[in-house]
Protein backbone atom coordinates (compact mmCIF):
# COMPACT_ATOMS: atom_id res chain seq x y z
CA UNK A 1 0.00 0.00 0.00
CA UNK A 2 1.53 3.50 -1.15
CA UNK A 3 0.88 6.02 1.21
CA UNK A 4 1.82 9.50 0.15
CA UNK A 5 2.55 12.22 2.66
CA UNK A 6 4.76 14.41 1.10
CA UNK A 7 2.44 16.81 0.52
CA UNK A 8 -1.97 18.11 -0.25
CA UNK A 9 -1.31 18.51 -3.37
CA UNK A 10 -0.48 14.62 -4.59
CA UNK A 11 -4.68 13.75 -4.46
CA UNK A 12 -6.16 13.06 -7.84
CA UNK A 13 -9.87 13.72 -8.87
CA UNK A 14 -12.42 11.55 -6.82
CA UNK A 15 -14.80 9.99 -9.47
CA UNK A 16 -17.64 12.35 -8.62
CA UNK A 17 -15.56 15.36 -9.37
CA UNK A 18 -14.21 13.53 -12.66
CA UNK A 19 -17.80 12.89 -13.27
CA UNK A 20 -18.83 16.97 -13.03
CA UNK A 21 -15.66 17.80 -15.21
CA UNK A 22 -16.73 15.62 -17.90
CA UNK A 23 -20.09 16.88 -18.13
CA UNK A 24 -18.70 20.46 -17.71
CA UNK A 25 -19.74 22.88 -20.41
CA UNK A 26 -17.05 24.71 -21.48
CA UNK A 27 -15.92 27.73 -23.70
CA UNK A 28 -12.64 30.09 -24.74
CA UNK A 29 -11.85 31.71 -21.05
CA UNK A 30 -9.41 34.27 -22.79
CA UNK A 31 -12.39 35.60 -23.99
CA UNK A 32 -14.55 35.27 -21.09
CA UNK A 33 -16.64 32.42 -23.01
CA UNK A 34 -16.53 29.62 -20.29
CA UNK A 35 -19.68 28.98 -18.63
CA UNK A 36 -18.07 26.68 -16.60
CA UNK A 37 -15.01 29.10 -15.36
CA UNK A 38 -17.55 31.99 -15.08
CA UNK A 39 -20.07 30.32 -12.59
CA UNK A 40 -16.91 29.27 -10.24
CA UNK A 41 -15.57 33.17 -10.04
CA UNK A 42 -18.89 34.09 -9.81
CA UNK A 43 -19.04 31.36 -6.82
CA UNK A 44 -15.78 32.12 -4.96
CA UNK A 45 -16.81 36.00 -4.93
CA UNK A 46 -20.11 35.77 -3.64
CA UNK A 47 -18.53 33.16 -0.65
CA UNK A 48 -16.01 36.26 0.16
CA UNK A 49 -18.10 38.75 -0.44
CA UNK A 50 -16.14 40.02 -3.24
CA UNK A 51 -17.31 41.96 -6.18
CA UNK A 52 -15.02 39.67 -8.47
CA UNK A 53 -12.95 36.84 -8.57
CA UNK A 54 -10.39 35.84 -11.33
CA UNK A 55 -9.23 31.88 -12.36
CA UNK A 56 -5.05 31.08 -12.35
CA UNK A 57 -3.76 28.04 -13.28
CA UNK A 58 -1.63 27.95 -9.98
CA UNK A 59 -1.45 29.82 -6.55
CA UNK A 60 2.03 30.99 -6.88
CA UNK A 61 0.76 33.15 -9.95
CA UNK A 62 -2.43 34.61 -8.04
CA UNK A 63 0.25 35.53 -5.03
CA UNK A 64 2.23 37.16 -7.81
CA UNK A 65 -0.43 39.23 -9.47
CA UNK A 66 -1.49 40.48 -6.18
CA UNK A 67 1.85 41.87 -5.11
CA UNK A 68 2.01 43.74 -8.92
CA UNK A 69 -1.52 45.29 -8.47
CA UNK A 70 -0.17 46.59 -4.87
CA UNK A 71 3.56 47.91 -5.40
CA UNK A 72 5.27 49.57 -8.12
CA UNK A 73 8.97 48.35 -8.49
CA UNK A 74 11.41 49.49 -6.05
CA UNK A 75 9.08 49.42 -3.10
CA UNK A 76 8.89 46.97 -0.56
CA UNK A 77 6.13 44.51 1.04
CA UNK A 78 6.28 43.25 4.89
CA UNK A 79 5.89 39.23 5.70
CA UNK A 80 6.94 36.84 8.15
CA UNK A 81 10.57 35.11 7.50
CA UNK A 82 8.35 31.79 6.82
CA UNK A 83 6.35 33.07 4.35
CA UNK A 84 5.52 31.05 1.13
CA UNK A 85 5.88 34.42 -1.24
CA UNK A 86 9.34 34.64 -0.18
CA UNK A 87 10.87 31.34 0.45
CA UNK A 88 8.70 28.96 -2.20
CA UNK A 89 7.88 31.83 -4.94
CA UNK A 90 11.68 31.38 -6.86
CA UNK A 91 12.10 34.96 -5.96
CA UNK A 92 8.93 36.37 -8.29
CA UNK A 93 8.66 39.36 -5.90
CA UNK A 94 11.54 40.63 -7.23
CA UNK A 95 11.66 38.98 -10.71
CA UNK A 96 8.05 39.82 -11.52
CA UNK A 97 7.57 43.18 -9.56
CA UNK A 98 10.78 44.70 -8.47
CA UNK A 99 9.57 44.35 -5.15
CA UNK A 100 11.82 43.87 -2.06
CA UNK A 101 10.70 41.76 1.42
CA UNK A 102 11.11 43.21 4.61
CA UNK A 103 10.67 40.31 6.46
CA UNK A 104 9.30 40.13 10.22
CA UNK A 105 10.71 37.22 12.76
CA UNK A 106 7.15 36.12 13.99
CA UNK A 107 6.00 32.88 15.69
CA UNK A 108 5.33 30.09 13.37
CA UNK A 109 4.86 32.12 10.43
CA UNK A 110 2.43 34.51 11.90
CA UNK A 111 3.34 38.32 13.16
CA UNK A 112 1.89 40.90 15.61
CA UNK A 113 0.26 44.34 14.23
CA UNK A 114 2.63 45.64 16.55
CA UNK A 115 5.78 44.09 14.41
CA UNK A 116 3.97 45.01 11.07
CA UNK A 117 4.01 48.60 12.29
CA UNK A 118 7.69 48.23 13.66
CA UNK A 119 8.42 47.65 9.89
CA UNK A 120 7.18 49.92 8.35
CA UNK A 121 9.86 52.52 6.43
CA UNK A 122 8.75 56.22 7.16
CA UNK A 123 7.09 57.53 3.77
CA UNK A 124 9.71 60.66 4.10
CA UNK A 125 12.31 58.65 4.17
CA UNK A 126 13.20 58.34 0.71
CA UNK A 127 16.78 56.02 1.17
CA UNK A 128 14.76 53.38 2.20
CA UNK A 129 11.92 51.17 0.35
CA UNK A 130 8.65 52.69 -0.02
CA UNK A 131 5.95 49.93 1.99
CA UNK A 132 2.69 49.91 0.05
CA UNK A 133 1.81 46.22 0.87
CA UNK A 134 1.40 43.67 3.90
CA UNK A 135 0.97 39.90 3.28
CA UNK A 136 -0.07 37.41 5.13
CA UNK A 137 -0.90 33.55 4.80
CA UNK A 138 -3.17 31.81 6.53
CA UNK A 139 -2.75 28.98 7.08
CA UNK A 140 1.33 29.21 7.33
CA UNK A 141 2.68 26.12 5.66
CA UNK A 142 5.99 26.17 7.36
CA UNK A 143 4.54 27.34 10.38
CA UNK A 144 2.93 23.71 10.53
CA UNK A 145 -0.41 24.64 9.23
CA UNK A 146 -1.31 27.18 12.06
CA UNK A 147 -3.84 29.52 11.71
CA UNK A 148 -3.94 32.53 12.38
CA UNK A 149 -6.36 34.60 15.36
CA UNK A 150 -8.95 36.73 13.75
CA UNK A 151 -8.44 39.62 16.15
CA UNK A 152 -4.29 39.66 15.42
CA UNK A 153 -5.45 40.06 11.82
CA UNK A 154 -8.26 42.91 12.43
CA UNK A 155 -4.95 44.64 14.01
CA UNK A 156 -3.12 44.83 11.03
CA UNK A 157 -6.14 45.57 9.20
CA UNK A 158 -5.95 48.57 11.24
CA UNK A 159 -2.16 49.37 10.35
CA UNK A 160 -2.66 49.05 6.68
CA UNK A 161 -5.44 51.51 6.67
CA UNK A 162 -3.46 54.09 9.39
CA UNK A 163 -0.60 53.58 7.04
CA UNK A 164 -2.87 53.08 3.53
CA UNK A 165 -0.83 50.06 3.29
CA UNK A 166 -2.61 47.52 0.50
CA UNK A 167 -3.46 43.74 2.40
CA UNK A 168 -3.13 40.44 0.72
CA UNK A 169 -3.73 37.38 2.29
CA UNK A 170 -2.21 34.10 0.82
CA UNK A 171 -4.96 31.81 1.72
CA UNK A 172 -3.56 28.69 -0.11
CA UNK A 173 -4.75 26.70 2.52
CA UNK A 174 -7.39 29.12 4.01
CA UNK A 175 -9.97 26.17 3.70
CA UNK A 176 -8.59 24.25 6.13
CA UNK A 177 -7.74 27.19 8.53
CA UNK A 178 -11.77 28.41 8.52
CA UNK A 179 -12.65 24.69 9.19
CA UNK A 180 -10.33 24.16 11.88
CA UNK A 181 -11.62 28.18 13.35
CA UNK A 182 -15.44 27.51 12.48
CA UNK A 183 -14.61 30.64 10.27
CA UNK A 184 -16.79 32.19 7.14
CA UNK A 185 -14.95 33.41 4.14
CA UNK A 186 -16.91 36.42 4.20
CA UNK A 187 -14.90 37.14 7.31
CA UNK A 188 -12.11 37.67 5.30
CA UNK A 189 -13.54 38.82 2.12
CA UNK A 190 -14.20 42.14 4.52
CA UNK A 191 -10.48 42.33 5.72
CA UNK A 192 -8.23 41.77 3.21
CA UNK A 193 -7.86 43.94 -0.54
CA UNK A 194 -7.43 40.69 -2.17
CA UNK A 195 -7.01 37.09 -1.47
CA UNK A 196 -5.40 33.89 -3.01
CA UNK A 197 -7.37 30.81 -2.55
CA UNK A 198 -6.26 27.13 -3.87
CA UNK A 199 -8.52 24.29 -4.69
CA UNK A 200 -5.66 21.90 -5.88
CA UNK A 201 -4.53 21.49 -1.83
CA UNK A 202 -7.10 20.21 0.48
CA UNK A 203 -10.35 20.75 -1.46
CA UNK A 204 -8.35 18.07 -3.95
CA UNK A 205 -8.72 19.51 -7.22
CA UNK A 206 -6.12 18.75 -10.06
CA UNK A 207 -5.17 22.57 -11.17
CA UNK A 208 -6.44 25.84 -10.01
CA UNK A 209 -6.07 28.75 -7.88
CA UNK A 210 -8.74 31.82 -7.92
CA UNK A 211 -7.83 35.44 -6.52
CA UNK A 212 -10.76 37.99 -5.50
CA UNK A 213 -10.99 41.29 -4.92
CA UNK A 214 -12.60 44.73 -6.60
CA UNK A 215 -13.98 44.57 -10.14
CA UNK A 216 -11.25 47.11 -10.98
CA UNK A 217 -8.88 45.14 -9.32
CA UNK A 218 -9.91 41.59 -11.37
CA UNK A 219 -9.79 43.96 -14.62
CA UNK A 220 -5.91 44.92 -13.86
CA UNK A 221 -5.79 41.50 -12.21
CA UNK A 222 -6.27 40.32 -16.08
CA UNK A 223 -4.01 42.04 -18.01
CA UNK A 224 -1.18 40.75 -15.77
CA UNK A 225 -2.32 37.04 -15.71
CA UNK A 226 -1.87 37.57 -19.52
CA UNK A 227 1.35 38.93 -19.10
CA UNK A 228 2.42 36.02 -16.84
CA UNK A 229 1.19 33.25 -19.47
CA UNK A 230 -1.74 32.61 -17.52
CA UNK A 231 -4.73 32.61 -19.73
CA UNK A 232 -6.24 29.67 -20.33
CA UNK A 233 -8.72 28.34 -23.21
CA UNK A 234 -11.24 25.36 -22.57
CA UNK A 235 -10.52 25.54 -18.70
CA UNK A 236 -14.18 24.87 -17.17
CA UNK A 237 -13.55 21.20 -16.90
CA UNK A 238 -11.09 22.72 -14.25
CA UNK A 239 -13.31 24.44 -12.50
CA UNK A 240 -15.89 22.61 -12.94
CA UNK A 241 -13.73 20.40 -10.71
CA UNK A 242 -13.30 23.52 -8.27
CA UNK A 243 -17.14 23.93 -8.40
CA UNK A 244 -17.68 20.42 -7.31
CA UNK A 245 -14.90 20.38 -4.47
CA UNK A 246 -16.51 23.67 -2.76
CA UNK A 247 -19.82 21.82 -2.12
CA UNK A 248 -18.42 18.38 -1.47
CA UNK A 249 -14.87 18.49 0.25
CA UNK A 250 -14.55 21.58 2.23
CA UNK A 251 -16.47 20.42 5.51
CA UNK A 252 -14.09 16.87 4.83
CA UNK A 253 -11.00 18.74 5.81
CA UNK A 254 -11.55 18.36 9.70
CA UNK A 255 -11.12 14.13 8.96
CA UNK A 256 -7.73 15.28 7.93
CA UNK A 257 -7.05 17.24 10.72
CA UNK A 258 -8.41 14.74 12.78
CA UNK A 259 -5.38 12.09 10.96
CA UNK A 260 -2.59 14.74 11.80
CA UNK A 261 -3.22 15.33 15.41
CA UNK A 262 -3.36 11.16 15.92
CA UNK A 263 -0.18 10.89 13.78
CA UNK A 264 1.42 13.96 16.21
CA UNK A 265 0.17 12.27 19.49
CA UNK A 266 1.99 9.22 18.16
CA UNK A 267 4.77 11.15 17.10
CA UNK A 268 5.41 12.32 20.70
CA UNK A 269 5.17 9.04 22.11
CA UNK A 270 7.98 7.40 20.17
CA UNK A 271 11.68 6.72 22.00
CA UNK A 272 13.49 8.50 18.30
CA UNK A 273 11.48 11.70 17.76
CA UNK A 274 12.96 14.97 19.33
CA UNK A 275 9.91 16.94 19.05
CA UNK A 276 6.69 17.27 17.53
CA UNK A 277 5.70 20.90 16.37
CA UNK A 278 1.99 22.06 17.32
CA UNK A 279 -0.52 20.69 15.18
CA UNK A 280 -3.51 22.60 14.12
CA UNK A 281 -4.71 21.51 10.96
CA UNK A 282 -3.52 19.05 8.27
CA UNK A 283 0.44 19.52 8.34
CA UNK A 284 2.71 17.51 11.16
CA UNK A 285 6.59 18.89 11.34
CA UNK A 286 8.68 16.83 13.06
CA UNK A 287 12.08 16.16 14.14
CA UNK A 288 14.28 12.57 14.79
CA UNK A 289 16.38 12.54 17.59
CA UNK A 290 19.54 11.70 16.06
CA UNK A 291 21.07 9.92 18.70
CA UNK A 292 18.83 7.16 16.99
CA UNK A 293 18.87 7.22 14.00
CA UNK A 294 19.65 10.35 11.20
CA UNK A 295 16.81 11.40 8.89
CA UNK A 296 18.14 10.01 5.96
CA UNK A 297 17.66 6.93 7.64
CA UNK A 298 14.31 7.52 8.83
CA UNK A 299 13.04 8.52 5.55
CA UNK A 300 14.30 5.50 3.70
CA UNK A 301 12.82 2.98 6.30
CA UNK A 302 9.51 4.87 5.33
CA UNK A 303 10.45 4.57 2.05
CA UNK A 304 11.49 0.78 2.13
CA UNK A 305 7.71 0.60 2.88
CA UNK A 306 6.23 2.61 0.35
CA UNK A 307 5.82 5.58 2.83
CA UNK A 308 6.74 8.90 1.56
CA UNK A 309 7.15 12.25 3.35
CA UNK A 310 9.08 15.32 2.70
CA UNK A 311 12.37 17.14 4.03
CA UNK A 312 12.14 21.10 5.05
CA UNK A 313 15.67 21.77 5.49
CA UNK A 314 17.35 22.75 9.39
CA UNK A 315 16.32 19.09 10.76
CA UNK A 316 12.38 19.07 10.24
CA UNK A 317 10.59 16.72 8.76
CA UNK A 318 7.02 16.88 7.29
CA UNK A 319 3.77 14.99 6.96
CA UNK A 320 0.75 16.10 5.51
CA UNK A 321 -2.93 14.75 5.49
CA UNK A 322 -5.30 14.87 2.30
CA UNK A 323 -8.61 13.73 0.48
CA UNK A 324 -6.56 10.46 -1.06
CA UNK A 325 -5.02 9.46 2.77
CA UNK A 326 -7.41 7.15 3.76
CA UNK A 327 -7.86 5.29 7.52
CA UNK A 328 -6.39 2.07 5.98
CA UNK A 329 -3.53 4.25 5.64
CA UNK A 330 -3.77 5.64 8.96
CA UNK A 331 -3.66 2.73 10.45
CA UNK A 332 -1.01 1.27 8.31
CA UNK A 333 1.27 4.09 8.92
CA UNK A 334 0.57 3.66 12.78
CA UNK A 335 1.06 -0.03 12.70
CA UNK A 336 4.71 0.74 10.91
CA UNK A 337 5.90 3.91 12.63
CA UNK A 338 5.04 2.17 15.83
CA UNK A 339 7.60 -0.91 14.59
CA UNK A 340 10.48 1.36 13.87
């Protein structure tokens, strides 16, 4: 039995979504012609309370467009030292937007309105980086999956309007962050000047990313996806798979949180793991105590047994929970961690 935990994005299309993507009607998107694409932006908007929403192939590229409707190159953005735009991007904040990162040491990839404000460069200043923009991502993938608090966000809400700062959230995993939070997307949609959601993480779709905001925004928004290669023709049967994940495998996301905080507890029990990072949604960083064995090691035993997991550099290690990790798995992977 293969079990895959390197990563929420491996899943492939359940049979009922395959089933709603074959059916899909479809059209030329570049032209604003897909049925199909047009009822999922239409979809994701209303959910955030958005007057628009615009289809990318992936969610690095909405994260991208957002930071080149909010800066002008030469100025500078403010994110944690963990965040995906600067550490998994391939440095598009400065290739695609001339954009520097002034980047804030917060707790598990989440920072204090108080350390967004301490960043700030003074507008008068004019040696230093002009900050238009403030970025967040919720949940923070190499924070472990943690979500962030509503009321730390409402803070810097505040600071980007004292400071008419733009706001961008990176919600790549935001599904799983409002199901862990009992959160609404609408409680967002009234924060934030745009937002990056994914469907090909834990919703399980094979391709797609959507970003909302303004109907002037989306209109900008599309003249740079063009520029960045990101138009697409017959795409509804991909969202026609996003349509079909929003009402079918959002509310599923808590039996993969559910997975990572068993695999964590049993993580903390074993004699060769150092520590166990908190859990509070689908991802589980961990570290081996290599007094027992090295990780190397540790990931080839797994991998002897058809068990894969991922690397993040500095010692950690890293499971993740998804649609296609089923409790035959789970119990598998319990059965062999436990003989190690």
């Amino acid at each position: 039995m293969k079990i895959n935990l390197i990563s929420d994005t491996v899943t492939r299309p359940t049979p009922g979504m395959l089933e709603a993507m074959m059916s899909a009607k479809v059209g030329d998107d570049v032209f604003k012609e897909d049925p199909t694409v047009n009822a999922l932006e239409h979809k994701v908007a209303q959910l955030f309370n958005k007057e628009a929403a615009l289809f990318f192939p992936s969610g690095t590229m909405t994260n991208q467009t957002a930071i080149k409707l909010h800066t002008q190159p030469g100025e500078q953005l403010i994110c944690d030292k963990y965040a995906h735009i600067y550490n998994y991007e391939g440095g598009g904040v400065s290739f695609n937007s001339g954009v520097s990162c002034r980047l804030v040491d917060g707790h598990r990839g989440m920072m204090t309105a108080s350390q967004v404000e301490a960043a700030i460069n003074p507008p008068d200043f004019y040696h230093s980086p002009l900050t238009s923009l403030v970025c967040i991502e919720n949940t923070a993938n190499k924070g472990g999956g943690s979500c962030w608090d509503m009321a730390e966000i409402k803070k810097i809400k505040a600071v980007c309007e004292k400071h008419q700062l733009g706001y961008h959230l990176d919600g790549a995993r935001l599904w799983n962050a409002m199901v862990a939070k009992d959160e609404r997307p609408a409680d967002y949609g009234a924060l934030f000047d745009t937002i990056s959601v994914c469907l090909s993480k834990g919703l399980g779709c094979p391709v797609g990313s959507l970003l909302v905001g303004s109907e002037e925004m989306m209109q900008q928004a599309l003249r740079i996806r063009k520029v960045l290669g990101g138009g697409m023709r017959q795409a509804g049967y991909l969202a026609a798979a996003g349509i079909y994940a929003l009402d079918h495998h959002v509310e599923r996301l808590a039996e993969d949180h559910r997975r990572a905080r068993e695999i964590g507890a049993l993580l903390e029990k074993l004699s060769f793991v150092k520590k166990v990072e908190p859990i509070d949604t689908n991802i589980i960083i961990f570290e081996i105590d290599q007094a027992y064995m090295t990780d190397p090691v540790f990931v080839e035993k797994l991998r002897a047994q058809e068990v894969y997991l991922i690397g993040m550099g500095q010692g950690k290690l890293r499971m993740v929970t998804h649609l296609d990790y089923t409790e035959d798995m789970h119990k598998a992977l319990f059965t062999l961690l436990k003989k190690l």
